[in-house]
PDB file of N, CA and C in Angstrom:
ATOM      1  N   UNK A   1     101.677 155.557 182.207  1.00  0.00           N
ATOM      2  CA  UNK A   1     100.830 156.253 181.267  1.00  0.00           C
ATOM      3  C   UNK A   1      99.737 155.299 180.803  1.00  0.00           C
ATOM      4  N   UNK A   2      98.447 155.605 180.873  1.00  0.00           N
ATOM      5  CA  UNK A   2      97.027 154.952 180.626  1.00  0.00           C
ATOM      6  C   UNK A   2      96.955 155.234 178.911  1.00  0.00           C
ATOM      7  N   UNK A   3      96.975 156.485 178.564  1.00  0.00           N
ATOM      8  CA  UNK A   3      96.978 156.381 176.994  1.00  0.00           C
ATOM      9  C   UNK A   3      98.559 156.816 176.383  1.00  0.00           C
ATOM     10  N   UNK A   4      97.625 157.211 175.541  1.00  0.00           N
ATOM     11  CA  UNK A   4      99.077 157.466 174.125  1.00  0.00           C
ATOM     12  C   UNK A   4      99.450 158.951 174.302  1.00  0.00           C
ATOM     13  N   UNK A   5     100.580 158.851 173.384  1.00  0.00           N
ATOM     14  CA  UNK A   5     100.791 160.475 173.743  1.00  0.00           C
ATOM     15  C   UNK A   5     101.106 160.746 172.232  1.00  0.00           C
ATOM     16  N   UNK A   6     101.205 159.386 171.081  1.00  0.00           N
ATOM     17  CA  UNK A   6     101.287 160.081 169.442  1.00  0.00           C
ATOM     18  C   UNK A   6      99.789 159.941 169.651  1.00  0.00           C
ATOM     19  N   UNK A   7      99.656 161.227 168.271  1.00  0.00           N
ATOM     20  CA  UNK A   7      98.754 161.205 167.609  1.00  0.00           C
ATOM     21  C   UNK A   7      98.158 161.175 166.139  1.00  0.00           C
ATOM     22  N   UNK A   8      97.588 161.205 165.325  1.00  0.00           N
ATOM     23  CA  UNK A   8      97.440 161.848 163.813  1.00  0.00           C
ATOM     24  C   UNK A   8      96.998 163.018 163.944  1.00  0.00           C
ATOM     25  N   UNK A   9      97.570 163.420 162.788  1.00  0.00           N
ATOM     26  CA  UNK A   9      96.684 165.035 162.764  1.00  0.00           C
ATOM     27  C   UNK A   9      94.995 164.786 162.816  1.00  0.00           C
ATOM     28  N   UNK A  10      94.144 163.593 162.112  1.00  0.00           N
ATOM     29  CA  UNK A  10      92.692 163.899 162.165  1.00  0.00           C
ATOM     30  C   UNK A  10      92.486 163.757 163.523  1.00  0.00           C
ATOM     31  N   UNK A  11      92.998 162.855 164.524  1.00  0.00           N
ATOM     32  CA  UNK A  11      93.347 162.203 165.946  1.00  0.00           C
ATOM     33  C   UNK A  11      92.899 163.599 166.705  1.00  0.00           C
ATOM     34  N   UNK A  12      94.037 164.548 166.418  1.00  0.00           N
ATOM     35  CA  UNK A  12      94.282 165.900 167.138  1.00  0.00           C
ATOM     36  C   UNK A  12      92.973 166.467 166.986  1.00  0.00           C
ATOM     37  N   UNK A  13      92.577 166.836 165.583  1.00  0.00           N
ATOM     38  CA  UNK A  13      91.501 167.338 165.343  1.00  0.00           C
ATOM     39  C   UNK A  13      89.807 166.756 165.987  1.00  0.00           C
ATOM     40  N   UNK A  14      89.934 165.595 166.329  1.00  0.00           N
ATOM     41  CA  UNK A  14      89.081 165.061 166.803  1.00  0.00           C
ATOM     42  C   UNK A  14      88.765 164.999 168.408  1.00  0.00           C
ATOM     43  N   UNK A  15      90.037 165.073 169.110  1.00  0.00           N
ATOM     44  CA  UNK A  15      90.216 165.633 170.347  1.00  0.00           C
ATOM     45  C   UNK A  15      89.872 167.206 170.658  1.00  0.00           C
ATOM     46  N   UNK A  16      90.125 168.136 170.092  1.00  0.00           N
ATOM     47  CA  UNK A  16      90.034 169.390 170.181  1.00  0.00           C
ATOM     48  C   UNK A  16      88.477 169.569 169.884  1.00  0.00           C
ATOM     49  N   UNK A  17      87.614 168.513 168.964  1.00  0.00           N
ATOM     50  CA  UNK A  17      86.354 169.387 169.026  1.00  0.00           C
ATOM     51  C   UNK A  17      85.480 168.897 170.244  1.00  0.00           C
ATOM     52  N   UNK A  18      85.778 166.880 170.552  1.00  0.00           N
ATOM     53  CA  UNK A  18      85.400 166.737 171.865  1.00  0.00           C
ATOM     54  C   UNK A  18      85.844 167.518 172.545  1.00  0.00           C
ATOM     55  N   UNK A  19      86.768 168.233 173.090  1.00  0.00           N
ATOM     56  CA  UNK A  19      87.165 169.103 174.511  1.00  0.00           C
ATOM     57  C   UNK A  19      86.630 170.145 174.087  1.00  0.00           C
ATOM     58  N   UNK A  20      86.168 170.511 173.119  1.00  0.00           N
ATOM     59  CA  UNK A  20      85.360 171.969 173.108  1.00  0.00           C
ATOM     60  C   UNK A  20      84.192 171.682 173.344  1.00  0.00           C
ATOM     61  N   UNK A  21      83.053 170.645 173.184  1.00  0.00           N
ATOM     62  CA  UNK A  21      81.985 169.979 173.564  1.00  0.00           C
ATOM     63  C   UNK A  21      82.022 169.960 174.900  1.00  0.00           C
ATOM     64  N   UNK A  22      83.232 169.260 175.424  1.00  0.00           N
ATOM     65  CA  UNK A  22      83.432 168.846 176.363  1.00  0.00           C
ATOM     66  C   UNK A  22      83.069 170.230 177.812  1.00  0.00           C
ATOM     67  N   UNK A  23      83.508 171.174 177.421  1.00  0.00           N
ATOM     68  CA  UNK A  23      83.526 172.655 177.877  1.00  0.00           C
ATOM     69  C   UNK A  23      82.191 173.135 178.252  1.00  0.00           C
ATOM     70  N   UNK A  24      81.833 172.931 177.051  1.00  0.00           N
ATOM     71  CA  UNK A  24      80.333 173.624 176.974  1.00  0.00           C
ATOM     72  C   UNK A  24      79.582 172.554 177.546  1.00  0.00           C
ATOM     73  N   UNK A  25      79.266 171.215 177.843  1.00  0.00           N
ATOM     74  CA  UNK A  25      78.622 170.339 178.067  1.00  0.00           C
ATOM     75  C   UNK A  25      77.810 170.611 179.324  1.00  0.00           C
ATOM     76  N   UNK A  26      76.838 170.101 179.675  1.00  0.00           N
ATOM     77  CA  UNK A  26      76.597 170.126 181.387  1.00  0.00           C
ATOM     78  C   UNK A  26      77.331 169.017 181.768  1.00  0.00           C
ATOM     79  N   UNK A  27      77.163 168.341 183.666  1.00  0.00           N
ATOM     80  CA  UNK A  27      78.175 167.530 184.066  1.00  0.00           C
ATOM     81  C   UNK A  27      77.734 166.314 183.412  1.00  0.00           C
ATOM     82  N   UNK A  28      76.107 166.417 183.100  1.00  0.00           N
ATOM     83  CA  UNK A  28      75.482 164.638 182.872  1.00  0.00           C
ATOM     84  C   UNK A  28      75.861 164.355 181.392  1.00  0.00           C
ATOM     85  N   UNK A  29      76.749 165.304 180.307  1.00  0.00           N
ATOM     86  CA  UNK A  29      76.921 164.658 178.927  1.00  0.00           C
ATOM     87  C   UNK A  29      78.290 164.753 178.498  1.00  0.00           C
ATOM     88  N   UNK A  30      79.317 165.408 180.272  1.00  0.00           N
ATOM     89  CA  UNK A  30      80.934 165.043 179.848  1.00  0.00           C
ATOM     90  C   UNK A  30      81.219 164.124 179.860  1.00  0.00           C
ATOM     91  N   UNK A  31      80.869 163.020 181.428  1.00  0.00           N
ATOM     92  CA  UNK A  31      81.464 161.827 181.176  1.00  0.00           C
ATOM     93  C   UNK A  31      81.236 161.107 179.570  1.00  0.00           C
ATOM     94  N   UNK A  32      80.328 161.375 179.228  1.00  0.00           N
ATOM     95  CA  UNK A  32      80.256 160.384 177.775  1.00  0.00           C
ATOM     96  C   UNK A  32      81.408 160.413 176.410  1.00  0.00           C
ATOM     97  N   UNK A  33      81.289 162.526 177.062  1.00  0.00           N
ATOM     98  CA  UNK A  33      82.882 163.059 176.047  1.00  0.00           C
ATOM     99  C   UNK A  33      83.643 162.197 176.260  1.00  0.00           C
ATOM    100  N   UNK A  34      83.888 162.315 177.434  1.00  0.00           N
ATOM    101  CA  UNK A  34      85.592 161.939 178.123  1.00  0.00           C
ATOM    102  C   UNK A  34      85.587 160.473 177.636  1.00  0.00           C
ATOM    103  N   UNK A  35      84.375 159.448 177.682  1.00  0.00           N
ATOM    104  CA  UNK A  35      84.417 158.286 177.309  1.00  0.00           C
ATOM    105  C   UNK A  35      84.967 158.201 175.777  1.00  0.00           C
ATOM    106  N   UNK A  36      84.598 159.292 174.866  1.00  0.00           N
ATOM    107  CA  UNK A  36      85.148 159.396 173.721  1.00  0.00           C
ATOM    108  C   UNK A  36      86.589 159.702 173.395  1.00  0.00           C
ATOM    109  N   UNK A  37      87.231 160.751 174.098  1.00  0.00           N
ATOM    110  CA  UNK A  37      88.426 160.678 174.276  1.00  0.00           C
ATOM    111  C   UNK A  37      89.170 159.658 174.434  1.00  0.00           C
ATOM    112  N   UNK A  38      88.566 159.326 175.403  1.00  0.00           N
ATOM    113  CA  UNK A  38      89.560 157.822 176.154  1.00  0.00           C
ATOM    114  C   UNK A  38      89.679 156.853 175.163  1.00  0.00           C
ATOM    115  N   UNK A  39      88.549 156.567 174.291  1.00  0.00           N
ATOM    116  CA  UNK A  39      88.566 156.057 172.902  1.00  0.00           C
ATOM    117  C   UNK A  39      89.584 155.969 172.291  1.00  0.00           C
ATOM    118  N   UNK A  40      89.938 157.236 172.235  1.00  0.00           N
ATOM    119  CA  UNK A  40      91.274 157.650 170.857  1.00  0.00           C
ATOM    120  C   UNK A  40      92.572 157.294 171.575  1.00  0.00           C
ATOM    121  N   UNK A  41      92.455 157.679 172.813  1.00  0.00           N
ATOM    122  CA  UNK A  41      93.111 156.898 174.130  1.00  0.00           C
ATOM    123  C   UNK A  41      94.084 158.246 174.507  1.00  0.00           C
ATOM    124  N   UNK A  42      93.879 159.455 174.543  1.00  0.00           N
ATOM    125  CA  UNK A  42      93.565 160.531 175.473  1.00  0.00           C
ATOM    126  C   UNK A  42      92.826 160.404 176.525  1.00  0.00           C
ATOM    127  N   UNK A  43      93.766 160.372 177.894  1.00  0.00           N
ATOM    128  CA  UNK A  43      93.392 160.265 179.526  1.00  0.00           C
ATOM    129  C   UNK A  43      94.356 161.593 179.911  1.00  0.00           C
ATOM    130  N   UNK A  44      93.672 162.501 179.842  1.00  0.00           N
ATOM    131  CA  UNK A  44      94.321 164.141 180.561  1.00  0.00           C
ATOM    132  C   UNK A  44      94.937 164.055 181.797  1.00  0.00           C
ATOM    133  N   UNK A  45      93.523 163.765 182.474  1.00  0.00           N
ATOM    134  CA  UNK A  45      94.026 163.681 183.933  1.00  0.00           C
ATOM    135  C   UNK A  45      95.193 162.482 184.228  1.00  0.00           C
ATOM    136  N   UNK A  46      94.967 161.963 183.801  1.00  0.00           N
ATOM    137  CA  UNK A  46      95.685 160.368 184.219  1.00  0.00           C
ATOM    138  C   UNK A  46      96.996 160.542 183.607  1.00  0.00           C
ATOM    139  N   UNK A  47      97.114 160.790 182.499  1.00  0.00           N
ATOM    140  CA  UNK A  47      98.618 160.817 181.841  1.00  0.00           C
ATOM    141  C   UNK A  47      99.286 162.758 181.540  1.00  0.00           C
ATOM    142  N   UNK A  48      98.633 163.563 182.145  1.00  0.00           N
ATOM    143  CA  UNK A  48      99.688 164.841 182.008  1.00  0.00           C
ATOM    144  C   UNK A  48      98.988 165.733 183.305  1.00  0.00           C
ATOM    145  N   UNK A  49      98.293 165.201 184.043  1.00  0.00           N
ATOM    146  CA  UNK A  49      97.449 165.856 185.646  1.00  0.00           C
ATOM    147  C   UNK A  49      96.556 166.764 185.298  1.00  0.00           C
ATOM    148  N   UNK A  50      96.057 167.163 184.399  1.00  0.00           N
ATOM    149  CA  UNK A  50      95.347 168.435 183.549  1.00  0.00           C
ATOM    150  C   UNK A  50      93.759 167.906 184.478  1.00  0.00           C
ATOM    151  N   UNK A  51      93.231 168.628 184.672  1.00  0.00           N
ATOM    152  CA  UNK A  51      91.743 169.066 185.534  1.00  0.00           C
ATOM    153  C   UNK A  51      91.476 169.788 184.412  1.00  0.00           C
ATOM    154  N   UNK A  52      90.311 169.671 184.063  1.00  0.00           N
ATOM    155  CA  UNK A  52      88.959 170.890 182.969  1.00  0.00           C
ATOM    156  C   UNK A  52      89.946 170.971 181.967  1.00  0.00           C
ATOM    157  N   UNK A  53      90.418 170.195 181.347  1.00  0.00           N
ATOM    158  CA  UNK A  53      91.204 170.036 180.222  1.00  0.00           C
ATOM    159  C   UNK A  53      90.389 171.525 179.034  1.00  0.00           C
ATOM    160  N   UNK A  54      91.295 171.966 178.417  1.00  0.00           N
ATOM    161  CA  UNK A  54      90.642 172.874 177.509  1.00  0.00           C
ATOM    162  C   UNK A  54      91.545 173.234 176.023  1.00  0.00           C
ATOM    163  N   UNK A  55      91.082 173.536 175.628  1.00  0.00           N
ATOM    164  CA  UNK A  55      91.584 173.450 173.751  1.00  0.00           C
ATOM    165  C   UNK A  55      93.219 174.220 174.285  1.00  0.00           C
ATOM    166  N   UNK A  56      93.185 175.069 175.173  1.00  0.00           N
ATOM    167  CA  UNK A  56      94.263 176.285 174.909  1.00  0.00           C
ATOM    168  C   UNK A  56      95.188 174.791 175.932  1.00  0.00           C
ATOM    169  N   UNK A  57      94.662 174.308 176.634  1.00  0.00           N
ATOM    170  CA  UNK A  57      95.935 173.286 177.479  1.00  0.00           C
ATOM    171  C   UNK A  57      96.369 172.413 176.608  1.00  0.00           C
ATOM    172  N   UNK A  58      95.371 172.003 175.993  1.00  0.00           N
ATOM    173  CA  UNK A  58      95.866 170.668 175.054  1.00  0.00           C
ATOM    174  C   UNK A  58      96.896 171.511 174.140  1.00  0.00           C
ATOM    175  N   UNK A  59      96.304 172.567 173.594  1.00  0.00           N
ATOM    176  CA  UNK A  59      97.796 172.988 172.164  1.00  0.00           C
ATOM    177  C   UNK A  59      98.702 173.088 172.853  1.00  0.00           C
ATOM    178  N   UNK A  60      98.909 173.658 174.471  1.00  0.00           N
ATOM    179  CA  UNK A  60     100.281 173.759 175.051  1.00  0.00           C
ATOM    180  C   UNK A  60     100.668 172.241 175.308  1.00  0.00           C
ATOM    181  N   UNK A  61     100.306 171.290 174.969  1.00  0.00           N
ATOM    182  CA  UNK A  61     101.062 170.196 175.649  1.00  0.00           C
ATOM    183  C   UNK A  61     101.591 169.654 174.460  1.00  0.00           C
ATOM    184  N   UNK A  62     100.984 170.203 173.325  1.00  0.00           N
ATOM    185  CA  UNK A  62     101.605 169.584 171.895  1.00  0.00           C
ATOM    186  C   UNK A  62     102.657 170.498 171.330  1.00  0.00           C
ATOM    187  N   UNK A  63     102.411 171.828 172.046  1.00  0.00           N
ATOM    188  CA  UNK A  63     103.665 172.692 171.662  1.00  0.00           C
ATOM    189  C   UNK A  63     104.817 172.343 173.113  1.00  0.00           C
ATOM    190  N   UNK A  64     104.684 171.969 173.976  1.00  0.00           N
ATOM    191  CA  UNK A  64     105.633 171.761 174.459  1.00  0.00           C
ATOM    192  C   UNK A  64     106.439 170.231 174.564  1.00  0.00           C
ATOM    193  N   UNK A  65     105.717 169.559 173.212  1.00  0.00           N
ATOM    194  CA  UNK A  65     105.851 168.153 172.647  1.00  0.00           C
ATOM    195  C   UNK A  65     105.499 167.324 173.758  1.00  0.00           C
ATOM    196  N   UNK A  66     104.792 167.297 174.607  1.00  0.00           N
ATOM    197  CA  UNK A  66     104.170 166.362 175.429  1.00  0.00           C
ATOM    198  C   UNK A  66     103.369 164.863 174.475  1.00  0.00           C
ATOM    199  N   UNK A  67     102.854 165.773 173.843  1.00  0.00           N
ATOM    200  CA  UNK A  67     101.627 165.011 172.546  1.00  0.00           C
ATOM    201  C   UNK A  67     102.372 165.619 171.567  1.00  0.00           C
ATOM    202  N   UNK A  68     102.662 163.948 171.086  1.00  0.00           N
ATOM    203  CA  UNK A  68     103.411 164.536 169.489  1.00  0.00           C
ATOM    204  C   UNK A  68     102.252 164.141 168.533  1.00  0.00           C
ATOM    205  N   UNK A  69     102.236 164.936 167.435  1.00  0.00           N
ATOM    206  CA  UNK A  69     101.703 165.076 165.845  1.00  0.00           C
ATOM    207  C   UNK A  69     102.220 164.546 164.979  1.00  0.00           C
ATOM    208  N   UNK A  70     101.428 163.158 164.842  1.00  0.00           N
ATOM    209  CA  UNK A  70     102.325 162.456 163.440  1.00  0.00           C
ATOM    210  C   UNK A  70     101.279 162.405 162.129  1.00  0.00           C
ATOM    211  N   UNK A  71     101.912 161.864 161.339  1.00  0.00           N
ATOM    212  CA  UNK A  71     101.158 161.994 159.821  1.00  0.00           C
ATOM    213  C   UNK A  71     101.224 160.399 159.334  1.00  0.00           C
TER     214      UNK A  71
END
């Protein structure tokens, strides 16, 4: 595993609005998202195989405790 899999709740919240950016972006201003992600140290592809990562995949990986939610 390349990143983390805890998070904080602002953590979570901060991931979910990059990957919604991330969505809407063209191809020349995702990599920079994804550079932000990787930041918080969320790597989709690399640590859970996820391609076009999207808000509805990420809540399933935290509801199926993949990514835990800490405080």
């Amino acid at each position: 595993m390349k990143g983390r899999y805890v998070f904080t709740k602002s953590e979570i919240n901060e991931l979910r609005e990059l990957i919604r950016q991330r969505v809407k972006a063209d191809r020349s201003k995702q990599k920079g998202i994804r550079d932000k992600m990787r930041a918080i140290g969320f790597y989709g592809r690399d640590d859970f195989g996820i391609v076009n990562m999207t808000v509805e995949k990420f809540d399933k990986l935290i509801a199926e405790e993949q990514i835990i939610v800490k405080d």
